[in-house]
C-alpha atoms as a PDB file:
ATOM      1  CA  UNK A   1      18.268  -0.839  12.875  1.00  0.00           C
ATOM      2  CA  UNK A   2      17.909  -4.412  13.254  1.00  0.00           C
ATOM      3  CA  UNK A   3      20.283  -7.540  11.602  1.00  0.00           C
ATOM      4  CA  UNK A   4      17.212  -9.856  11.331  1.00  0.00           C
ATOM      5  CA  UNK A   5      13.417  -9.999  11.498  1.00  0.00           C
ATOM      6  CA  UNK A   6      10.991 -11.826  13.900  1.00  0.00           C
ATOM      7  CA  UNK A   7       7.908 -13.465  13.190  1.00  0.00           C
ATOM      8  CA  UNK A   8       6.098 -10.732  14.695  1.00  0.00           C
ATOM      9  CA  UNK A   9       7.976  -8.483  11.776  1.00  0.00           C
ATOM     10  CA  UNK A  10       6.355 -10.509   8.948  1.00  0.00           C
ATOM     11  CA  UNK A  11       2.983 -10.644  10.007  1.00  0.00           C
ATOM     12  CA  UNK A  12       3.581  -6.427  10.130  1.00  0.00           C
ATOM     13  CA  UNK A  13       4.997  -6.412   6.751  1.00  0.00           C
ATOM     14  CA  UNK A  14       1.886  -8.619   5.449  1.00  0.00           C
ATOM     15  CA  UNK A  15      -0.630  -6.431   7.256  1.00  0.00           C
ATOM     16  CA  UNK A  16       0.807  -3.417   5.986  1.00  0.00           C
ATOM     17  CA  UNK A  17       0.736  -4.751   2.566  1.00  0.00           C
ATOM     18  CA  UNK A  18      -2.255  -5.355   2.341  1.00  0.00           C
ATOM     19  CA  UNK A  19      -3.327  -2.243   3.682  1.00  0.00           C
ATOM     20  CA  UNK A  20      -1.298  -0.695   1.507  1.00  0.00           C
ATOM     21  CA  UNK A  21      -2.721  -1.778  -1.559  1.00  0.00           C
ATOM     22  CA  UNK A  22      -6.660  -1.280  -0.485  1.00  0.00           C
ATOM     23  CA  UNK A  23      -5.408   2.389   0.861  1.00  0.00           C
ATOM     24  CA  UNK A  24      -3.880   3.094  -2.838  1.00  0.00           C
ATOM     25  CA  UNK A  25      -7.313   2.407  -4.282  1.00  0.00           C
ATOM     26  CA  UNK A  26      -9.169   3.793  -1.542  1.00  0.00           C
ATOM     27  CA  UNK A  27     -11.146   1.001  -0.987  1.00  0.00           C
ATOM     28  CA  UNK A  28     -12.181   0.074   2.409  1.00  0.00           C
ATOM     29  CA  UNK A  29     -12.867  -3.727   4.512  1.00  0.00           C
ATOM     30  CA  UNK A  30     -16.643  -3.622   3.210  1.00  0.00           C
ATOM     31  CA  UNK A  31     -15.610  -2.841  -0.301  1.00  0.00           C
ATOM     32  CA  UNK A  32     -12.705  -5.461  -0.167  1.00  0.00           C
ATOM     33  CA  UNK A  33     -15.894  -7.922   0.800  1.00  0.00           C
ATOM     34  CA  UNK A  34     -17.873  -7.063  -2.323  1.00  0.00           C
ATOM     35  CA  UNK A  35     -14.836  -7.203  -4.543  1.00  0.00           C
ATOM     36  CA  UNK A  36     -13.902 -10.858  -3.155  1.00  0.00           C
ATOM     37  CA  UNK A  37     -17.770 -12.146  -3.897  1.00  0.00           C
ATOM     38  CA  UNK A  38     -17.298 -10.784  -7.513  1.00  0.00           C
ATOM     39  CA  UNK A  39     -14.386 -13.573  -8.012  1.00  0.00           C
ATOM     40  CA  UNK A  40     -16.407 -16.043  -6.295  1.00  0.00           C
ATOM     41  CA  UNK A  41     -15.007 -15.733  -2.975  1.00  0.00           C
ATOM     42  CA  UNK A  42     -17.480 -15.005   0.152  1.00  0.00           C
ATOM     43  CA  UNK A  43     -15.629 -13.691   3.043  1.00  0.00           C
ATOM     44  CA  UNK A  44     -17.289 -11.620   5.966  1.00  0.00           C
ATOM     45  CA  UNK A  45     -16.092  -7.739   7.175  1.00  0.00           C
ATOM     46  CA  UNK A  46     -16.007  -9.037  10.253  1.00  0.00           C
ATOM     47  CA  UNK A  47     -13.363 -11.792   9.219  1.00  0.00           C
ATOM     48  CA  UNK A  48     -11.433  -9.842   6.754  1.00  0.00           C
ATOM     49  CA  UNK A  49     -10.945  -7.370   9.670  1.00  0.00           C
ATOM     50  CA  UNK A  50      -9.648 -10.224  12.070  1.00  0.00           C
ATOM     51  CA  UNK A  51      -7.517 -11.876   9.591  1.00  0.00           C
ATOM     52  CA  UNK A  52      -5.525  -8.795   8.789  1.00  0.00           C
ATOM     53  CA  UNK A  53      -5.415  -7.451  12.221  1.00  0.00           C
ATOM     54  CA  UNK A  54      -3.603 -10.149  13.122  1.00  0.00           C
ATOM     55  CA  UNK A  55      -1.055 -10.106   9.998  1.00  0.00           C
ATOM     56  CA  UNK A  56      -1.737 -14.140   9.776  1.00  0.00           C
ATOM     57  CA  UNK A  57      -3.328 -15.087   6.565  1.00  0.00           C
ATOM     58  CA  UNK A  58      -3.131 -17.896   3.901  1.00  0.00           C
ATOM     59  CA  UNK A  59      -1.576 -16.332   0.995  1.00  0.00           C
ATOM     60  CA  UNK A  60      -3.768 -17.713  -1.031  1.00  0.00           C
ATOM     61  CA  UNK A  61      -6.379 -15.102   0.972  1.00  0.00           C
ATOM     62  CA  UNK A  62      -3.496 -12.187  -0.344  1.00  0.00           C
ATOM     63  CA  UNK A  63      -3.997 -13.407  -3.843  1.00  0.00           C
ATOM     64  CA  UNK A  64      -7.506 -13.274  -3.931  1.00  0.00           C
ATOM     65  CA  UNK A  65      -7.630 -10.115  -2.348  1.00  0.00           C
ATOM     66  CA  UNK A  66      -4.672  -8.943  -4.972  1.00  0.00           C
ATOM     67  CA  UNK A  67      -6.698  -9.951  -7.611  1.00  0.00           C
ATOM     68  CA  UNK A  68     -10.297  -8.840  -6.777  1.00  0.00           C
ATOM     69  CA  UNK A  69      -8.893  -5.327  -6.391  1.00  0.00           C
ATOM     70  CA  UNK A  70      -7.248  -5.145  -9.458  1.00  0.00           C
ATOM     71  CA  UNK A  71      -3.725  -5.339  -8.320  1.00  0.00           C
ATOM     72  CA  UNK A  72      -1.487  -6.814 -11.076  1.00  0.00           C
ATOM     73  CA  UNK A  73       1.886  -5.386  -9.958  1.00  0.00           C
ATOM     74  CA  UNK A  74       3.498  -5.685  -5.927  1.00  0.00           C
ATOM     75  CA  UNK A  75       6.748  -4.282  -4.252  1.00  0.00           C
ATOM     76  CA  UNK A  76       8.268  -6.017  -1.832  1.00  0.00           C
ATOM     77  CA  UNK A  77      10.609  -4.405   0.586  1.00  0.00           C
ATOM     78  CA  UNK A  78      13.937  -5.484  -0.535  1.00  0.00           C
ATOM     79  CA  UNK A  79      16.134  -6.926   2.823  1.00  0.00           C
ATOM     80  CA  UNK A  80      18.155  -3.845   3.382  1.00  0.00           C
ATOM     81  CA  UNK A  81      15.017  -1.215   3.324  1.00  0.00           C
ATOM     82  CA  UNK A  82      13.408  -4.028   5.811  1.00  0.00           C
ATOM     83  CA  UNK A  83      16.206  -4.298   7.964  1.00  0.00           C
ATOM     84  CA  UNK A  84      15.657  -0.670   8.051  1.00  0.00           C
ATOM     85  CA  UNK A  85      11.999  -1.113   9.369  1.00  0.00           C
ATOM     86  CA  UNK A  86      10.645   0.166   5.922  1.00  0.00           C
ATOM     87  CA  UNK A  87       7.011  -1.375   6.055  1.00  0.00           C
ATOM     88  CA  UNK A  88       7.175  -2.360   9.603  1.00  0.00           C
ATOM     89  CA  UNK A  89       5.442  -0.925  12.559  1.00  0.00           C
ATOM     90  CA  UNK A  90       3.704   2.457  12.986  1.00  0.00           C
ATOM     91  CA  UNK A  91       3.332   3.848   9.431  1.00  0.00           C
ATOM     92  CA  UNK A  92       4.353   1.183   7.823  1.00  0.00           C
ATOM     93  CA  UNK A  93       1.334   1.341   5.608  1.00  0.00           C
ATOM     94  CA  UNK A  94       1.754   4.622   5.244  1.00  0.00           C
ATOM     95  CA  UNK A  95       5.432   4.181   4.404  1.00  0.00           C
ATOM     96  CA  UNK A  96       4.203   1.278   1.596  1.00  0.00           C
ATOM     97  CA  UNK A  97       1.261   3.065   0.170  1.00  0.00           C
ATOM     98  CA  UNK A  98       3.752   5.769  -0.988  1.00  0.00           C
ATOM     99  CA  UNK A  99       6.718   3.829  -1.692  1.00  0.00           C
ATOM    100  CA  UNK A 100       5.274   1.786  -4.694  1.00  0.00           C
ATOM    101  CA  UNK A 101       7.171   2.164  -8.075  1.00  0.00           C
ATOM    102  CA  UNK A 102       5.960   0.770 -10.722  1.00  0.00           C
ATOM    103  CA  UNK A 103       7.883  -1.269 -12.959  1.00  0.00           C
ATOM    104  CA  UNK A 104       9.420   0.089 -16.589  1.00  0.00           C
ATOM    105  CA  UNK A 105       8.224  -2.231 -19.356  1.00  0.00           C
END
């Protein structure tokens, strides 16, 4: 257990996230590429792959992405399951792709 995050923490939990998400849907890089050109945003495999690899990304690139796959709805980590390492590391995808609860209306 940790008391605070580093940087290299948050660039985990936004890799994961986004992994997360495409892994619900079962949609891979090359689909994530056709899905972006459909909203009018051209992005390469090649690129998406680097850019999430990395966990550094405008978040403008995680909206677009959000959006082109149909995501309307996200869950965040709150700070104590973070602390925790819930998201982070090995599995962390994993850990996020099964964690999601959808709000009640």
């Amino acid at each position: 257990m940790t008391t605070s995050l580093g940087e290299a923490d948050w660039e985990a939990l936004a890799r994961n996230m986004l992994r997360a998400e495409l892994m619900r849907r079962g949609l891979s890089y090359a689909r994530l590429v056709e899905a972006l050109a459909a909203i009018g945003v051209e992005e390469t495999e090649a690129a998406i792959k680097n850019k999430v690899s990395r966990g550094r990304f405008p978040f403008v690139f995680f909206l677009q992405a959000m959006v082109a796959i149909g995501a309307d709805w996200m869950q965040v980590p709150g700070s104590a399951a973070l602390l925790q390492g819930e998201g982070l590391g090995q599995g962390g995808t994993q850990t996020l792709a099964k964690a999601r609860k959808d709000p009640t209306p």
